[in-house]
Protein backbone atom coordinates (compact mmCIF):
# COMPACT_ATOMS: atom_id res chain seq x y z
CA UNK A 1 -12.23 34.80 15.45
CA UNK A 2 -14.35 36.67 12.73
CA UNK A 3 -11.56 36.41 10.22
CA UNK A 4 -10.85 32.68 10.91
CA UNK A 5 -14.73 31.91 10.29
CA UNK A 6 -14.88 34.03 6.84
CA UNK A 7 -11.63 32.11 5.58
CA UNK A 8 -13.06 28.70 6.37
CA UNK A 9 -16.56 29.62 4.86
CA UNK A 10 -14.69 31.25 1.98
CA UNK A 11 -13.42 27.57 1.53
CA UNK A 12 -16.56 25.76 1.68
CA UNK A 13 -18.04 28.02 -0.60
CA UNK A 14 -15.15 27.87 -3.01
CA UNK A 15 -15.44 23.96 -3.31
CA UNK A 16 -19.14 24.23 -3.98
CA UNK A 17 -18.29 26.67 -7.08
CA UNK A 18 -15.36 24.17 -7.78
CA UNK A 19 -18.26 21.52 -8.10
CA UNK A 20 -19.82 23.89 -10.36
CA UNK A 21 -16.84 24.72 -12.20
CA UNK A 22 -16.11 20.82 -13.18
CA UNK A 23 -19.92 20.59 -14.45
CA UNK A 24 -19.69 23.07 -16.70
CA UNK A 25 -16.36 21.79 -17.90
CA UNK A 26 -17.52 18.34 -18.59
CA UNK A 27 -20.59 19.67 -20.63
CA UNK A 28 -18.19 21.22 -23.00
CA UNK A 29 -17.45 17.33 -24.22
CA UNK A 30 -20.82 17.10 -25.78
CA UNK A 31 -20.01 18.61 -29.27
CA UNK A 32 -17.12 16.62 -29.41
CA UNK A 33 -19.60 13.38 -28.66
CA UNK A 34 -21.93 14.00 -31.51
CA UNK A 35 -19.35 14.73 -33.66
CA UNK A 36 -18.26 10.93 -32.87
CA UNK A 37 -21.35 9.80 -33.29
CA UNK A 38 -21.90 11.34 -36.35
CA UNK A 39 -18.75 9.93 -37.78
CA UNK A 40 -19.26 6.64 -37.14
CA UNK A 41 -22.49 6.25 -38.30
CA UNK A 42 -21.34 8.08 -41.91
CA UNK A 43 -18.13 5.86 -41.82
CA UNK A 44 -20.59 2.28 -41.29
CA UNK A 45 -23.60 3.46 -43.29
CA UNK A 46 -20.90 3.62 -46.65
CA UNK A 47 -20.83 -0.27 -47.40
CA UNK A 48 -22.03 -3.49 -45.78
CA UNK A 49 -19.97 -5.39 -43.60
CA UNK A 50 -21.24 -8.49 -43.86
CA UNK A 51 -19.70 -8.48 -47.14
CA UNK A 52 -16.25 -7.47 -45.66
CA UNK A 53 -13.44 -9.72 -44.99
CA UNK A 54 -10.68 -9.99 -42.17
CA UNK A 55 -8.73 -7.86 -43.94
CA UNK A 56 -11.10 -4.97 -45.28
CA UNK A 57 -12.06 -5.02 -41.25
CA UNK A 58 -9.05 -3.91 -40.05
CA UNK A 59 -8.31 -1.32 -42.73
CA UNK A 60 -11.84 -0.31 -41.84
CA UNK A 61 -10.89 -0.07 -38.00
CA UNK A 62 -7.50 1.76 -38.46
CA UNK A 63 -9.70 4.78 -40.25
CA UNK A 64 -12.53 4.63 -37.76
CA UNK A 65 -9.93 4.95 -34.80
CA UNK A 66 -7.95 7.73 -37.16
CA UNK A 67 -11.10 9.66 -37.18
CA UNK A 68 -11.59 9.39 -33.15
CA UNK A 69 -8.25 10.29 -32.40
CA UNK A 70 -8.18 13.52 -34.70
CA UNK A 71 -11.69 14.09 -32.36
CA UNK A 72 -10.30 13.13 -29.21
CA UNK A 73 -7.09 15.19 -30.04
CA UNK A 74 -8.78 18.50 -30.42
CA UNK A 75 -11.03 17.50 -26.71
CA UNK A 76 -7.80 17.16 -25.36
CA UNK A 77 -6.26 20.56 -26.41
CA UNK A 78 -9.27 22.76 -25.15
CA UNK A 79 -9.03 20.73 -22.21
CA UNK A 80 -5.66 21.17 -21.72
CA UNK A 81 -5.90 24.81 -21.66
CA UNK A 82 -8.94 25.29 -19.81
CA UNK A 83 -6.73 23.48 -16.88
CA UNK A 84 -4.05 25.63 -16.90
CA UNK A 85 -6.47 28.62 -16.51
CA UNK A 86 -8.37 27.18 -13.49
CA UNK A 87 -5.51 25.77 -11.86
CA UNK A 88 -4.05 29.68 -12.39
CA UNK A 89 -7.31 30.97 -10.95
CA UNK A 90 -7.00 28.78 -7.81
CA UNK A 91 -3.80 30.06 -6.86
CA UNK A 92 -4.62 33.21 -7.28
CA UNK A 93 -7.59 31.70 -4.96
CA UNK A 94 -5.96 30.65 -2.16
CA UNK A 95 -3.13 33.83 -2.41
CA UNK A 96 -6.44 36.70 -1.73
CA UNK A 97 -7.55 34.03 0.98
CA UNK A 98 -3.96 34.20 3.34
CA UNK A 99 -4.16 37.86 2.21
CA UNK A 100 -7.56 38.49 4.16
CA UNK A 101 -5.83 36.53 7.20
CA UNK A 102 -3.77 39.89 7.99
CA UNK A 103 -6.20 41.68 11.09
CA UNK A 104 -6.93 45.59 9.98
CA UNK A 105 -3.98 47.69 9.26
CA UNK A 106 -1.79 44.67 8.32
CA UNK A 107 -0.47 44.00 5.36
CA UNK A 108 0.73 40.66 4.71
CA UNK A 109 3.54 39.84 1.87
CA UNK A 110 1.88 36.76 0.10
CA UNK A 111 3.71 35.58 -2.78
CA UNK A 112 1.78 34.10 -5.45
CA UNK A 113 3.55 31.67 -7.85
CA UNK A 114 4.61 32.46 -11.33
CA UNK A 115 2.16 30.66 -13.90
CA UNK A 116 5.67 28.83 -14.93
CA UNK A 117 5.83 27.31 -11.76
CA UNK A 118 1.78 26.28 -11.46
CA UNK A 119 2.03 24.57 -14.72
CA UNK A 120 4.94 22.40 -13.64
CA UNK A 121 3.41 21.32 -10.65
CA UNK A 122 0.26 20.42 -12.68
CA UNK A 123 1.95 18.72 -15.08
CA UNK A 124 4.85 16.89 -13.10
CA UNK A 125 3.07 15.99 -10.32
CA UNK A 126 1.42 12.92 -10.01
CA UNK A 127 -2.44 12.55 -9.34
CA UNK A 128 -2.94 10.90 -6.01
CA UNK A 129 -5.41 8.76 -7.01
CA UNK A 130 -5.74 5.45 -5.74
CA UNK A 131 -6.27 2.96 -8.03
CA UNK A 132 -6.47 3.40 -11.85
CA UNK A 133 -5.25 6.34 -12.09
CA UNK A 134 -3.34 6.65 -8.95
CA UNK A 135 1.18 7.54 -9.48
CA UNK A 136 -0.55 8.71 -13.06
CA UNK A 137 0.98 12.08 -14.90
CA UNK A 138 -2.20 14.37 -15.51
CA UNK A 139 -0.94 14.01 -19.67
CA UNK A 140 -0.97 10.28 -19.46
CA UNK A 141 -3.93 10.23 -16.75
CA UNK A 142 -5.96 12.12 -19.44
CA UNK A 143 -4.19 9.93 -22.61
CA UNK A 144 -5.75 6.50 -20.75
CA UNK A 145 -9.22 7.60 -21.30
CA UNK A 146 -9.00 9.00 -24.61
CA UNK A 147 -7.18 5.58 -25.55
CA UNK A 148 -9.21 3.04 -23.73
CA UNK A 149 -12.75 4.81 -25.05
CA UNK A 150 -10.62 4.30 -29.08
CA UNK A 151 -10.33 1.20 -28.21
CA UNK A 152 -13.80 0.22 -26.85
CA UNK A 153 -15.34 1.53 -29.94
CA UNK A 154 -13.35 -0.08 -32.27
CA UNK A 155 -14.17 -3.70 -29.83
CA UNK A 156 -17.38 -3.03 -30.67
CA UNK A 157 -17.34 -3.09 -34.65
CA UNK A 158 -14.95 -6.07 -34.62
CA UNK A 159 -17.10 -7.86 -32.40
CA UNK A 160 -19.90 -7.32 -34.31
CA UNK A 161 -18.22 -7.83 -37.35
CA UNK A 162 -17.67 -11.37 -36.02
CA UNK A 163 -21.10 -12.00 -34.69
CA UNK A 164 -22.12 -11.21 -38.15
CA UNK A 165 -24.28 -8.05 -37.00
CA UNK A 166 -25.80 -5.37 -39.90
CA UNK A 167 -24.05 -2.17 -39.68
CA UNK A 168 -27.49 -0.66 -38.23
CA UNK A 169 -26.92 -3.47 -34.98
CA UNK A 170 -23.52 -2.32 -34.44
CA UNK A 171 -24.68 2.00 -34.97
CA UNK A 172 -27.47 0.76 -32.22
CA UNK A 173 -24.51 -0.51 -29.76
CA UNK A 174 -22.28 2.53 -29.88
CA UNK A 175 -24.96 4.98 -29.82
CA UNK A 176 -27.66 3.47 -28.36
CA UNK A 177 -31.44 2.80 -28.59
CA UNK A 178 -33.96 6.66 -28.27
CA UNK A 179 -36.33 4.98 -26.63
CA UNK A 180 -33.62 4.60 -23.69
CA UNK A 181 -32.66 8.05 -24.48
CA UNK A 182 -29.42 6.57 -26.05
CA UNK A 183 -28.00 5.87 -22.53
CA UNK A 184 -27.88 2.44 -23.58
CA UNK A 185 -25.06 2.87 -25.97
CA UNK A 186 -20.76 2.68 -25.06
CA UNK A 187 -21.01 6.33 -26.24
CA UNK A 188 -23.30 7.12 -22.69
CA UNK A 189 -20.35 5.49 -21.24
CA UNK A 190 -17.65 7.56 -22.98
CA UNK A 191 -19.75 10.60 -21.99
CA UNK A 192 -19.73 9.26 -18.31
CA UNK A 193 -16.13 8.56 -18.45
CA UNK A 194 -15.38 12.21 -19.72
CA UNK A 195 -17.56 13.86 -16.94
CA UNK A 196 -15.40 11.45 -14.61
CA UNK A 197 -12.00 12.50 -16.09
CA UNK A 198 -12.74 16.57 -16.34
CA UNK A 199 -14.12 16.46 -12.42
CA UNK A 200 -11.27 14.64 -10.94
CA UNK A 201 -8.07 16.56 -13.10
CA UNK A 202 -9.64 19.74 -12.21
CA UNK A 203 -9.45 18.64 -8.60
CA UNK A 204 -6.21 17.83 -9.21
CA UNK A 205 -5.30 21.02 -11.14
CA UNK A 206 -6.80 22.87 -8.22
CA UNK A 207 -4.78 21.27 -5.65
CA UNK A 208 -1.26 21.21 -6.69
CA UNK A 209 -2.27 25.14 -7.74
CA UNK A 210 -2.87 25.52 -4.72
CA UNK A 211 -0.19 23.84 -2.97
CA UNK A 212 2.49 25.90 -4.90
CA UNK A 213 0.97 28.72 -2.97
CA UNK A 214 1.71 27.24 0.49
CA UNK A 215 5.04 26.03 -0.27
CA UNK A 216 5.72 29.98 -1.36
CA UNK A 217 4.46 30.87 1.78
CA UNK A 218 6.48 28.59 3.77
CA UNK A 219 6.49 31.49 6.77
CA UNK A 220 2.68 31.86 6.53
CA UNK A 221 1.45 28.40 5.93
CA UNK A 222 1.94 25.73 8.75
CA UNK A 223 0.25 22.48 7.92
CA UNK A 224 -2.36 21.11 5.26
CA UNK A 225 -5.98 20.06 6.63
CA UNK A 226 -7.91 17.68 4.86
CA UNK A 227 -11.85 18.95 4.70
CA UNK A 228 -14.13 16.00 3.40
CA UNK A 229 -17.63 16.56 2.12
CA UNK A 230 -20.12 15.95 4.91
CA UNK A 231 -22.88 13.87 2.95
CA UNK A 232 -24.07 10.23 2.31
CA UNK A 233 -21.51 10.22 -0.76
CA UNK A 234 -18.48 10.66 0.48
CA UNK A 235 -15.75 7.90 -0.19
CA UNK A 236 -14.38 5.43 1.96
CA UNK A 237 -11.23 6.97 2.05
CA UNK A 238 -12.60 10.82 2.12
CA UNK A 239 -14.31 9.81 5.30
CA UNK A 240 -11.14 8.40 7.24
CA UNK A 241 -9.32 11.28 5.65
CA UNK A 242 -11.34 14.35 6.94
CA UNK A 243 -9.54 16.39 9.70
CA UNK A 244 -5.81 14.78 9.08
CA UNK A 245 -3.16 17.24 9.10
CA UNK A 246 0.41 17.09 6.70
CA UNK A 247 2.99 19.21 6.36
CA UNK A 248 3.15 21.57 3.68
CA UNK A 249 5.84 19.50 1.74
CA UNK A 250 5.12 16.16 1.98
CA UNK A 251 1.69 13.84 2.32
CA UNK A 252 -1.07 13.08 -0.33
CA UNK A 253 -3.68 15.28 -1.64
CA UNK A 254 -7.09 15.18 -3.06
CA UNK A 255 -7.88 13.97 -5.46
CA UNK A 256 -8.13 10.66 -3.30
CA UNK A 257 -10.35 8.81 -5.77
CA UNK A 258 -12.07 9.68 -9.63
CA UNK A 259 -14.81 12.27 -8.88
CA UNK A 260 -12.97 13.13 -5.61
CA UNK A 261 -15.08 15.91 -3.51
CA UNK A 262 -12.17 16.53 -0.93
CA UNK A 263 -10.36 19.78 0.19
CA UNK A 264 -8.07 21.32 2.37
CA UNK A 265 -7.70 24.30 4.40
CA UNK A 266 -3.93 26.00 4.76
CA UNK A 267 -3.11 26.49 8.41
CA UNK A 268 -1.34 28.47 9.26
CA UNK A 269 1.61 30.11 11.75
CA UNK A 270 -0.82 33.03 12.64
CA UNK A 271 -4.16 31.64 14.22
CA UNK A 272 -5.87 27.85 14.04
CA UNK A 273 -8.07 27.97 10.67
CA UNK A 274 -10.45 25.79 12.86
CA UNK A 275 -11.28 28.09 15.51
CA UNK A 276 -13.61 27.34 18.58
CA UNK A 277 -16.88 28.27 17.05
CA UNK A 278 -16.47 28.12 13.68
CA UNK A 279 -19.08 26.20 11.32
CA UNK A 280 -19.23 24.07 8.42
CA UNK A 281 -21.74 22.51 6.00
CA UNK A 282 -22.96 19.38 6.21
CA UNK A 283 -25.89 17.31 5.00
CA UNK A 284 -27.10 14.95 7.13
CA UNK A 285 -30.07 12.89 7.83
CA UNK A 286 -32.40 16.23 9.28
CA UNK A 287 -31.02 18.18 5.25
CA UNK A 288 -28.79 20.43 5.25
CA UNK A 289 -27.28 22.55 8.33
CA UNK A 290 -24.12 23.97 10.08
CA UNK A 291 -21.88 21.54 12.34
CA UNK A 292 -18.39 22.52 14.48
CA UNK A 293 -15.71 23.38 12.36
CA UNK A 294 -13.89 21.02 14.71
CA UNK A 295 -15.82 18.16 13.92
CA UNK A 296 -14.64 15.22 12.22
CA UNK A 297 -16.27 12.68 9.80
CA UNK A 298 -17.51 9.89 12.13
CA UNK A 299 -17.95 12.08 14.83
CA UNK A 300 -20.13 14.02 12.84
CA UNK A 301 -21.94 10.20 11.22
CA UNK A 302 -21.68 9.62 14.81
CA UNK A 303 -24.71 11.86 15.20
CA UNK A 304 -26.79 10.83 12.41
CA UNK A 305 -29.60 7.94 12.84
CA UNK A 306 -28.62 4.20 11.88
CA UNK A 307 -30.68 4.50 8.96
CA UNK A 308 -28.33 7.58 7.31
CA UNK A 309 -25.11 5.45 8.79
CA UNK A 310 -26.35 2.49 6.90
CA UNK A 311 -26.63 4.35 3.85
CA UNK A 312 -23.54 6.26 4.40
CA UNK A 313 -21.02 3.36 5.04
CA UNK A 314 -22.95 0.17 4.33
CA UNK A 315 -25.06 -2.00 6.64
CA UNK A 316 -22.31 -4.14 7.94
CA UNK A 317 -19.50 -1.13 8.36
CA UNK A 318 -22.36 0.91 10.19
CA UNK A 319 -23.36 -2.26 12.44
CA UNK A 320 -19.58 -2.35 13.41
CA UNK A 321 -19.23 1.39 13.27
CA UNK A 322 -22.26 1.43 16.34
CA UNK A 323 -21.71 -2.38 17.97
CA UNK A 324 -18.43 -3.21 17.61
CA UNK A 325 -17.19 -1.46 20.92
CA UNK A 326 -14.13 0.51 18.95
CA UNK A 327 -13.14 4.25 19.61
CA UNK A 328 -14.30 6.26 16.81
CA UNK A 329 -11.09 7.47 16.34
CA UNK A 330 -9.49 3.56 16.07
CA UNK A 331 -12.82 2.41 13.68
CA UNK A 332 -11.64 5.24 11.49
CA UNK A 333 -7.87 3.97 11.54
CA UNK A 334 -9.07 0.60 10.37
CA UNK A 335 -10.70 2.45 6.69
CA UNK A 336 -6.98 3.22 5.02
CA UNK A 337 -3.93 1.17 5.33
CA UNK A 338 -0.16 3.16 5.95
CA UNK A 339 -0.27 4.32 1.74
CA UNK A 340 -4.30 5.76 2.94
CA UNK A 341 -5.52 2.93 0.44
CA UNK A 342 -9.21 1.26 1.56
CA UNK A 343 -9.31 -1.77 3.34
CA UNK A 344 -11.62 -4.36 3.01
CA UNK A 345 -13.95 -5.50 5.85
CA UNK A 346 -11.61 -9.03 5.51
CA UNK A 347 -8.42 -6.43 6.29
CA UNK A 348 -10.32 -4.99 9.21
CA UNK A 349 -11.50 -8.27 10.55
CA UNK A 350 -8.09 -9.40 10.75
CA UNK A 351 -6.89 -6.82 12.89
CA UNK A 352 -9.91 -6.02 14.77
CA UNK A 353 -11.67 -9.76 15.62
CA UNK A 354 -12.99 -9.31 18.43
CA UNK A 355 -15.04 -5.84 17.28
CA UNK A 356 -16.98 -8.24 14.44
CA UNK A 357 -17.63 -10.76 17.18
CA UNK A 358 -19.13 -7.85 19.58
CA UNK A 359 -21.04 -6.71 16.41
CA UNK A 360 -22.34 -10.35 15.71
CA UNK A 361 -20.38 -10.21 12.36
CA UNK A 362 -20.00 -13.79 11.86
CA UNK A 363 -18.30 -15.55 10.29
């Protein structure tokens, strides 16, 4: 019993570093920001556009988006390698954690996977993601931001160009204003972007690392159990995916969504990970407190007041959620169609009428 609660804890408190982990990471994108920022402005502050024509534009352009890809180039290389370490550090992770599961005197033969066979699976693999993103190559995942942020910089000089802005109008819109503390800018989205890129391949990095482990420990490791975050933030389809079980070979894993939160426990062939008694976080209405291991998402939101529901899941989900007359177990069925995509309220209606009519969800 003891055991089972320090792996599951050991867990928890590994996704909160994990959380950590991807925060730090991002922040290492800021040099490479200013140094964009600085090249633009030295590249637009050498000659007028308004006296340009079409064809001095695009010359201009094609070295503007030469300079951002050299930048974006070198992001991607450090970034690149910094995965590869963390998704080596996770496996060794989740190899010490079916280690401790042996009781005293036991020794158990865990294999940990060669750093050959992690970087495959990290590389081959395709992020889960649904959405943009989702079927995505972690390379090509990782290429689509670099590409579409080229892109939106270079929009922005041509449209200016065309609007017949000063070079100092068109600095102003890619960097933004200080007296909004240049968040007004499309480089505070770029740097947004980033942050969103770095946390979700690192939770993708993270699981398949740790998924090579359980497939080498095929006599160990059982099942898979998803473990959402416990909180006001958590996605639509974290929430319906908290407590579901796969086998070790086949099903999808987090990342579910950009900026995905969701883990999973291995279980495994010697004793249920989610023992009777066991604890996990949560954050809930009363702050922050322990809940049963065994507790799922909506049984948990279940417990909270319709004011954190509200917030949680939306008015209208929450009204249905406490009026609509469904199981909990059938309202959470209705978030994720068979491919564990979100449906709409519509969707829902549609197979569930009568619940929205209960709720006084018309029309």
């Amino acid at each position: 019993m003891a055991a089972n609660q320090a792996i599951l804890d050991a867990t928890i408190r590994h996704a909160v570093f994990l959380e950590k982990l991807k925060a730090g990471e991002a922040g290492k994108f800021a040099p490479f920001l200013k140094e964009i920022d600085r090249s633009i402005r030295d590249r637009l502050t050498q000659s007028d556009l308004t006296e340009y024509n079409v064809k001095r534009l695009e010359a201009l352009l094609k070295e503007v988006d030469s300079l951002l890809l050299g930048i974006f180039d070198r992001y991607r290389a450090q970034l690149n390698l910094d995965l590869i370490d963390i998704a080596n550090y996770e496996a060794e992770f989740e190899a010490s954690s079916l280690a401790r599961l042996a009781p005293i005197g036991v020794a158990l033969d865990v294999v940990v996977p060669t750093a050959a066979a992690i970087r495959i699976a990290v590389l081959t693999n395709p992020l889960s993601v649904r959405g943009t993103g989702g079927g995505k190559l972690l390379k090509s995942f990782i290429q689509g931001w670099t590409s579409a942020e080229r892109e939106r910089v270079n929009g922005t000089i041509r449209q200016g160009f065309f609007e017949g802005q000063t070079n100092f109008q068109i600095i102003r819109n890619i960097r933004g204003t200080k007296s909004a503390g240049y968040k007004d800018g499309i480089l505070a989205t770029t740097n947004r972007n980033a942050s969103t890129v770095v946390h979700t391949a690192i939770q993708h990095v993270s699981s398949q690392a740790r998924m090579e482990v359980a497939k080498a420990n095929t006599d160990i490791v059982s099942e898979v159990e998803m473990v959402a975050t416990l909180d006001s933030k958590t996605s639509q389809q974290c929430r319906s995916m908290d407590k579901r079980r796969f086998p070790v070979d086949s099903g999808p894993r987090p990342p579910f969504h950009p900026n995905c939160r969701t883990t999973f426990v291995l279980l495994t062939k010697l004793s249920d990970m989610f023992a009777k008694g066991a604890t996990r976080a949560s954050v809930g209405a009363s702050g922050a407190g322990q809940v049963s291991a065994s507790l799922d998402y909506y049984h948990w939101l279940q417990q909270q007041p319709a004011s954190f529901q509200d917030v949680a899941i939306g008015p209208v989900r929450a009204k249905l959620f406490r009026e609509g007359g469904l199981s909990i177990e059938r309202f959470a069925e209705l978030q994720l169609d068979r491919n564990f995509a979100p449906l709409t309220l519509s969707q829902m209606k549609k197979l569930e009428p009568l619940a929205f009519v209960r709720a006084q969800l018309l029309p």
